[in-house]
Protein backbone atom coordinates (compact mmCIF):
# COMPACT_ATOMS: atom_id res chain seq x y z
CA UNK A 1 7.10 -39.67 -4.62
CA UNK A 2 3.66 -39.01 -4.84
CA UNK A 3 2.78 -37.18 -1.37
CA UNK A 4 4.52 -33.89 -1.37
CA UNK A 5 4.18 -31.40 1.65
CA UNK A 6 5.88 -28.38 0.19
CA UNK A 7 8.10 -28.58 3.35
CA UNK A 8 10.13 -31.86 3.63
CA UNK A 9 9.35 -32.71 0.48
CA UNK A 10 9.02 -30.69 -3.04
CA UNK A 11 8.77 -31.74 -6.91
CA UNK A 12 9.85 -30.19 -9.25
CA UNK A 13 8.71 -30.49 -13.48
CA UNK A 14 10.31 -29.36 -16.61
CA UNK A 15 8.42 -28.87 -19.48
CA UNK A 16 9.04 -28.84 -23.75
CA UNK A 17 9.08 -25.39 -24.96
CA UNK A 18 5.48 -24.30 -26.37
CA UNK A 19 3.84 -27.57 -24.95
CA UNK A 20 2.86 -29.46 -21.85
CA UNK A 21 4.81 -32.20 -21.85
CA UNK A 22 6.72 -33.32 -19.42
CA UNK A 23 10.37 -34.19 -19.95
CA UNK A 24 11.67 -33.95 -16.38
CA UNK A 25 10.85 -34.42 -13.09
CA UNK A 26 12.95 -33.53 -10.12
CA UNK A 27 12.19 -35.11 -6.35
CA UNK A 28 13.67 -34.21 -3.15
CA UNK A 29 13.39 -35.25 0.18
CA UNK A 30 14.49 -33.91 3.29
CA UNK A 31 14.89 -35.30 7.09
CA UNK A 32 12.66 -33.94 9.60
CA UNK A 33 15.42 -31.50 10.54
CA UNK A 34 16.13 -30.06 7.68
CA UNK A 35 20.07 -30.55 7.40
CA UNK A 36 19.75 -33.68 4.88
CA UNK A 37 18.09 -34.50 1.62
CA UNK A 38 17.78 -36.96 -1.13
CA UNK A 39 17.49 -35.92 -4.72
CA UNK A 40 16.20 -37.94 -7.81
CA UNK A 41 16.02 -37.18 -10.95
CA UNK A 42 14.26 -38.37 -14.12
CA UNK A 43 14.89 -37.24 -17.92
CA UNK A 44 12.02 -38.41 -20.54
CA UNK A 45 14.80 -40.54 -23.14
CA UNK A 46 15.01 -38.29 -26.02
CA UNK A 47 15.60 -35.45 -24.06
CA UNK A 48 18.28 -36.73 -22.62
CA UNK A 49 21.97 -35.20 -23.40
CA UNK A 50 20.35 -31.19 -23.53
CA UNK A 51 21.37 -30.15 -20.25
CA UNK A 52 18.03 -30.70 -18.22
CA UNK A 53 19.57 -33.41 -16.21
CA UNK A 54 21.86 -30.52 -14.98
CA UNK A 55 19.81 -27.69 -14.94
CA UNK A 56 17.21 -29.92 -12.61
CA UNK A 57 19.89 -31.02 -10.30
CA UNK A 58 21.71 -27.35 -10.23
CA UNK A 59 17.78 -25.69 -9.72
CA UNK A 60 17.47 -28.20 -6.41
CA UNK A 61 20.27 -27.99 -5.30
CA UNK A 62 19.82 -24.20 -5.07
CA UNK A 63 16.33 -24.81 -3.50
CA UNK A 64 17.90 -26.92 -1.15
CA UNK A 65 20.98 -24.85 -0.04
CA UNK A 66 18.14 -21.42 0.44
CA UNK A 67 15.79 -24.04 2.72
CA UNK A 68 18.73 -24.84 4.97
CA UNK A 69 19.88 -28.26 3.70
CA UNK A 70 23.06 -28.82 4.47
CA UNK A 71 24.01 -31.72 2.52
CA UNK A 72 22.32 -33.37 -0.35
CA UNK A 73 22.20 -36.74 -1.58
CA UNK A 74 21.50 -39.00 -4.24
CA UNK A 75 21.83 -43.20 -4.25
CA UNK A 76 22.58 -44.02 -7.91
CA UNK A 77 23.56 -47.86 -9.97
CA UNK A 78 27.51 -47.81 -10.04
CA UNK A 79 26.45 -48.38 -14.04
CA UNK A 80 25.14 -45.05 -14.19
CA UNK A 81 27.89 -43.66 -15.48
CA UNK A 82 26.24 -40.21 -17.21
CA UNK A 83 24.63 -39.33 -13.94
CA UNK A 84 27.73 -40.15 -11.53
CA UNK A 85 29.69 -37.47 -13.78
CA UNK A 86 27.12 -35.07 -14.24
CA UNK A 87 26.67 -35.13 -9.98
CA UNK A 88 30.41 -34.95 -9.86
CA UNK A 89 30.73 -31.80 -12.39
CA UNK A 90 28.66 -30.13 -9.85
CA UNK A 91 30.28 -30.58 -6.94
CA UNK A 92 29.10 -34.04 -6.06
CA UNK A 93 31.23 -36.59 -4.39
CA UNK A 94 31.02 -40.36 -4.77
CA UNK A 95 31.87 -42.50 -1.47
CA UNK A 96 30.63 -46.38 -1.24
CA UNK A 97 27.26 -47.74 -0.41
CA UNK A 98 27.62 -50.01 2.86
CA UNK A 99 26.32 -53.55 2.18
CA UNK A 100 25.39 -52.69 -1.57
CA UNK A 101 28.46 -53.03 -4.15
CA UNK A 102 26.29 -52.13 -6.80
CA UNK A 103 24.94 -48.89 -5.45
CA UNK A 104 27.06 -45.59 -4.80
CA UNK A 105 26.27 -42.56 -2.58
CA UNK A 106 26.90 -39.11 -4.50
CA UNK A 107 26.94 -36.40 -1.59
CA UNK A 108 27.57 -32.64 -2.02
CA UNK A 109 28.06 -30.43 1.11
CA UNK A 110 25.94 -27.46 0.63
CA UNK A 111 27.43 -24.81 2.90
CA UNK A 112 30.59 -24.75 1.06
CA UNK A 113 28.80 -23.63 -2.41
């Protein structure tokens, strides 16, 4: 997460209002072709429940879609239940993780949005 190329790879920060501190931070990853990525997201804890969450994940998903992704992912804990429904508001569809019961796959088709 550290080694971004601006190409595959981009990161993305949201700030406080009036300050510089970080309360977001938005990761994605894409395969050498450019058809696939991986998004992660991370909300400080008491800015959770505003919206950034969403706003993050609709702001890459956007970045993704104009760079030619055609599918974004994003591997989350079946107990995540706030971020499974916030993926799935947006379009996101859950499908199982082979050989991990605990994990799920949220995938959103980009060239249908």
């Amino acid at each position: 997460m550290t080694k971004v190329d601006h190409v595959t790879t981009e990161h993305f920060l949201a700030f406080s209002g009036g300050s510089d501190a970080i309360i977001a931070a938005a990761l994605v990853a894409c395969d050498p072709s450019m058809t696939k990525a991986e998004v992660a997201i991370s909300v400080r804890a008491d800015d959770k429940h505003k919206g950034v969450g969403w706003e993050m994940l609709r702001h890459v998903a956007r970045y993704a879609q104009a760079h030619g992704v055609k599918t974004l992912e994003s591997l989350e804990s079946r107990e995540n239940h706030e971020a499974i429904e916030l993926e799935q508001e947006q379009g996101f569809v859950a499908v199982p993780y082979p050989d991990d019961p605990t994990l799920v796959l949220i995938r959103k088709d980009l060239r249908s949005t």
